[in-house]
N, C-alpha and C. Protein backbone atom coordinates (compact mmCIF):
# COMPACT_ATOMS: atom_id res chain seq x y z
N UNK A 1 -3.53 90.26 -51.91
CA UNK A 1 -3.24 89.00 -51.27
C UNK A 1 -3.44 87.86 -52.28
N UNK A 2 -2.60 86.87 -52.09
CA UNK A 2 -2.40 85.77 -53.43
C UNK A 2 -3.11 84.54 -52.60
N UNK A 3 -3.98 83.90 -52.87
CA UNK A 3 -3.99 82.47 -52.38
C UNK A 3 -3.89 81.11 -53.41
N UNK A 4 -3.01 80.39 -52.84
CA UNK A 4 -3.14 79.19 -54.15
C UNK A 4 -3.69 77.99 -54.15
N UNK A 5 -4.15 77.92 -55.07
CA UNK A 5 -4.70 76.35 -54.73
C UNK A 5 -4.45 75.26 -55.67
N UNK A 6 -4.76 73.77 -55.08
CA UNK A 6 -4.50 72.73 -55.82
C UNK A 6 -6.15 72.86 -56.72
N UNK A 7 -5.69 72.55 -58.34
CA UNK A 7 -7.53 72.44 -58.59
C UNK A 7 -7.19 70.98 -60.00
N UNK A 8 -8.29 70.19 -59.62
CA UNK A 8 -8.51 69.08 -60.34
C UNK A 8 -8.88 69.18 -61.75
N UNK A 9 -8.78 68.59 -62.93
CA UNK A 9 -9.76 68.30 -63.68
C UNK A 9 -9.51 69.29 -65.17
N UNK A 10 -8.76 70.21 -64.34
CA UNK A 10 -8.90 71.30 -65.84
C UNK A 10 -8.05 71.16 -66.77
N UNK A 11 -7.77 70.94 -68.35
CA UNK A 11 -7.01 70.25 -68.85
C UNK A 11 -6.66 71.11 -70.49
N UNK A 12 -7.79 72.38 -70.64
CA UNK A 12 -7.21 73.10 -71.39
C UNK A 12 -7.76 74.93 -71.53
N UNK A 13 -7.59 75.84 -72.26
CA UNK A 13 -7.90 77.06 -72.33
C UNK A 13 -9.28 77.08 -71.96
N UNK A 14 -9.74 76.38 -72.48
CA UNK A 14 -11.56 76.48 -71.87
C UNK A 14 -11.85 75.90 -70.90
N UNK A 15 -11.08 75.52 -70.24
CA UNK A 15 -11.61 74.90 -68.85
C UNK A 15 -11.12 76.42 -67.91
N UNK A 16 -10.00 76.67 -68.27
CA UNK A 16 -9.65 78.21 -67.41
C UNK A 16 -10.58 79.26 -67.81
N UNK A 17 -11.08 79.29 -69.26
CA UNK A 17 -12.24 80.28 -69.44
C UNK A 17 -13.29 80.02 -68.40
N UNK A 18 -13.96 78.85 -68.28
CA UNK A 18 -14.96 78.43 -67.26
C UNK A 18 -14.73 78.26 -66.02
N UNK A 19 -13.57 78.46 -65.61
CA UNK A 19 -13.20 78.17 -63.78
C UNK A 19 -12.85 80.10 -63.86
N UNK A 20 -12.84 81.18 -64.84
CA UNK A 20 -12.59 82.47 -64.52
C UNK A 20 -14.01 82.95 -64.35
N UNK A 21 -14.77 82.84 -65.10
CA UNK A 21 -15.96 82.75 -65.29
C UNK A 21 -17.30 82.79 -63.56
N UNK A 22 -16.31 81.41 -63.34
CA UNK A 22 -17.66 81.30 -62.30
C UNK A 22 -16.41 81.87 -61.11
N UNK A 23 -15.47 82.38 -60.83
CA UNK A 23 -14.54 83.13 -60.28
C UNK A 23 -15.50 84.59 -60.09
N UNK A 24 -15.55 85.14 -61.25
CA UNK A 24 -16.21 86.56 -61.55
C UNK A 24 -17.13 86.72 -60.30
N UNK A 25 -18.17 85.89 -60.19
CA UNK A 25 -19.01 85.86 -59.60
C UNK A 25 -18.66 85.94 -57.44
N UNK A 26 -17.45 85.72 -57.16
CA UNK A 26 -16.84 85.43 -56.10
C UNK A 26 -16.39 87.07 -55.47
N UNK A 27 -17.20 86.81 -54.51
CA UNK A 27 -16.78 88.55 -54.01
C UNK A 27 -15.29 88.46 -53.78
N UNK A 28 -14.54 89.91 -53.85
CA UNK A 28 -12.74 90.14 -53.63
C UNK A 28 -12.13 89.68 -54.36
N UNK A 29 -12.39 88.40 -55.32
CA UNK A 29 -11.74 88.15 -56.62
C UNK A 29 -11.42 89.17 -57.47
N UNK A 30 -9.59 89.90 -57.65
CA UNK A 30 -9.37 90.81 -58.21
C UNK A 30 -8.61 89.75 -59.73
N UNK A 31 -7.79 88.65 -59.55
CA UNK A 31 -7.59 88.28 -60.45
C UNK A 31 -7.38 86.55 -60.56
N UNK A 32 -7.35 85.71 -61.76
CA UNK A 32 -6.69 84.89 -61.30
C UNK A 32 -6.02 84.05 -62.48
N UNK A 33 -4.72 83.37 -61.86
CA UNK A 33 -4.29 82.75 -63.20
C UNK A 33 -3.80 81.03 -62.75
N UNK A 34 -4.05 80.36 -63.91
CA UNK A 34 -3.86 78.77 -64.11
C UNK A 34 -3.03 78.18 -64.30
N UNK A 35 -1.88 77.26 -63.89
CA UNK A 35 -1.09 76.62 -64.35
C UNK A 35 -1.94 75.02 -64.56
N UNK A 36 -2.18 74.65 -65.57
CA UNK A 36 -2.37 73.45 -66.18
C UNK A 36 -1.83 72.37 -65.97
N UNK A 37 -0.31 72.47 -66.28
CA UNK A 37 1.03 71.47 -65.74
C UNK A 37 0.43 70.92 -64.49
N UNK A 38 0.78 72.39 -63.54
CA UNK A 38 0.83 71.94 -62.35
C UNK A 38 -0.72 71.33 -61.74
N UNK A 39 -1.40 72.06 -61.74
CA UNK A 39 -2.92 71.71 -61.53
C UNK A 39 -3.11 72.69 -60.26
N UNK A 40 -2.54 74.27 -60.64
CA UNK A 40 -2.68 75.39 -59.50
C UNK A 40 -3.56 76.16 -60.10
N UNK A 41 -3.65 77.10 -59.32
CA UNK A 41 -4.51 78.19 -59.32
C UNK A 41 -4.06 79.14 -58.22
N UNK A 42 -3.52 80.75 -58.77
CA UNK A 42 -3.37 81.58 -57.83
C UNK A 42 -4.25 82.77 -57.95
N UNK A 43 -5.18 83.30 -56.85
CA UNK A 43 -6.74 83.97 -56.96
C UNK A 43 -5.49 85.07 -55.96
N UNK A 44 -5.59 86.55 -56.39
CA UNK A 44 -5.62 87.51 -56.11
C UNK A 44 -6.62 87.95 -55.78
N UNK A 45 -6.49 88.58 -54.66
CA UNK A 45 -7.89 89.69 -53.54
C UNK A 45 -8.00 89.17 -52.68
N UNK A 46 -8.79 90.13 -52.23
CA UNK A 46 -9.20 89.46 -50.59
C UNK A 46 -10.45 88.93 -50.34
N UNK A 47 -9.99 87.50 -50.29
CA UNK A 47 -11.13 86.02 -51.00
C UNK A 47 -11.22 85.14 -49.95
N UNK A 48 -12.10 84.64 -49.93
CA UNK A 48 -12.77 83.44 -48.76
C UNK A 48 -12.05 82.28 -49.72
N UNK A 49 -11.23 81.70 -49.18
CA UNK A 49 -10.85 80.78 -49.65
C UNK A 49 -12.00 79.42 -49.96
N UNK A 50 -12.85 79.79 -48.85
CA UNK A 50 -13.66 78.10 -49.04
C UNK A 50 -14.90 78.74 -50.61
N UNK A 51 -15.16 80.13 -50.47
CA UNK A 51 -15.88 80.33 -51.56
C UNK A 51 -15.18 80.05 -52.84
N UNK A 52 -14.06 80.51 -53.04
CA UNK A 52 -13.09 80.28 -54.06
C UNK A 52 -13.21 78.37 -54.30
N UNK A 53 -13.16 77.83 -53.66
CA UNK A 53 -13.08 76.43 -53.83
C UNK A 53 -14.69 75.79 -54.15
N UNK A 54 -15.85 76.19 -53.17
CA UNK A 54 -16.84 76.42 -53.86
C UNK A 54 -17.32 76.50 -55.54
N UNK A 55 -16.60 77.97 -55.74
CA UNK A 55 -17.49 78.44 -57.26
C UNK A 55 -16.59 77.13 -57.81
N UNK A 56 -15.45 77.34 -58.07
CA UNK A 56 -14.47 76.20 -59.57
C UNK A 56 -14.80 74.84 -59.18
N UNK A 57 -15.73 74.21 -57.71
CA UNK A 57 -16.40 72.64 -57.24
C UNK A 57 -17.48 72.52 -58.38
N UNK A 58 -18.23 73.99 -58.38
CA UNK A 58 -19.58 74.02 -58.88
C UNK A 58 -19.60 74.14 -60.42
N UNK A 59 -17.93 74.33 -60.62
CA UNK A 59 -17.96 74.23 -62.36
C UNK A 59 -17.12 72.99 -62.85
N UNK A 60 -17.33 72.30 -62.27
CA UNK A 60 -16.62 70.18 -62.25
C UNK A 60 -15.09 70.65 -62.21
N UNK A 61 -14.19 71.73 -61.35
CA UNK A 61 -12.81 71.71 -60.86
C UNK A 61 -12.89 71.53 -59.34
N UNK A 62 -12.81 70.57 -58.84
CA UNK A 62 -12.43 70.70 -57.15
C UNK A 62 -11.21 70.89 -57.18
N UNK A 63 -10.91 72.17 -56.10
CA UNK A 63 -9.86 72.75 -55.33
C UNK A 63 -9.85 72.76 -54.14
N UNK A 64 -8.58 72.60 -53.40
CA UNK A 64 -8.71 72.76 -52.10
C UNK A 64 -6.76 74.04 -51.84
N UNK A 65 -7.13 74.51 -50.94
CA UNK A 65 -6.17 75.27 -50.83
C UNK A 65 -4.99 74.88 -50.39
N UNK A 66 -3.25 75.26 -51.26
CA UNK A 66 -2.47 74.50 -51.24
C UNK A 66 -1.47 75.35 -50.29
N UNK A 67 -1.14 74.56 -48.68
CA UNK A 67 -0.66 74.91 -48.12
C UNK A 67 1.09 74.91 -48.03
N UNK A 68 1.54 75.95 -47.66
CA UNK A 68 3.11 75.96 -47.90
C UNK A 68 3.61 74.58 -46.74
């Protein structure tokens, strides 16, 4: 299961190293990848969305989940 989200703040390779990072830690997180441009984030597994927005809050990216 894919969820995407809007996420603030992150602006290069090491900011996605550090928003995967504190990801790891997120139970059902199987994967996840960054678009920069856009300012997304799509988290593969089966994930609590508000935890997902949580861990990358707690590493200076607020996300909130981006609804179709």
């Amino acid at each position: 299961m894919e969820t995407c989200f809007y996420v603030q703040g992150m602006k290069c390779d090491g900011c996605i190293a550090k928003a995967r990072e504190a990801l790891a830690d997120v139970p059902g997180v199987q994967s996840a990848d960054f678009d920069l441009e856009a300012g997304t984030a799509v988290v593969t597994g089966d994930v609590d969305p508000q935890s997902v927005a949580q861990a990358l809050a707690g590493v200076g990216y607020p996300a909130v989940v981006k609804s179709d």
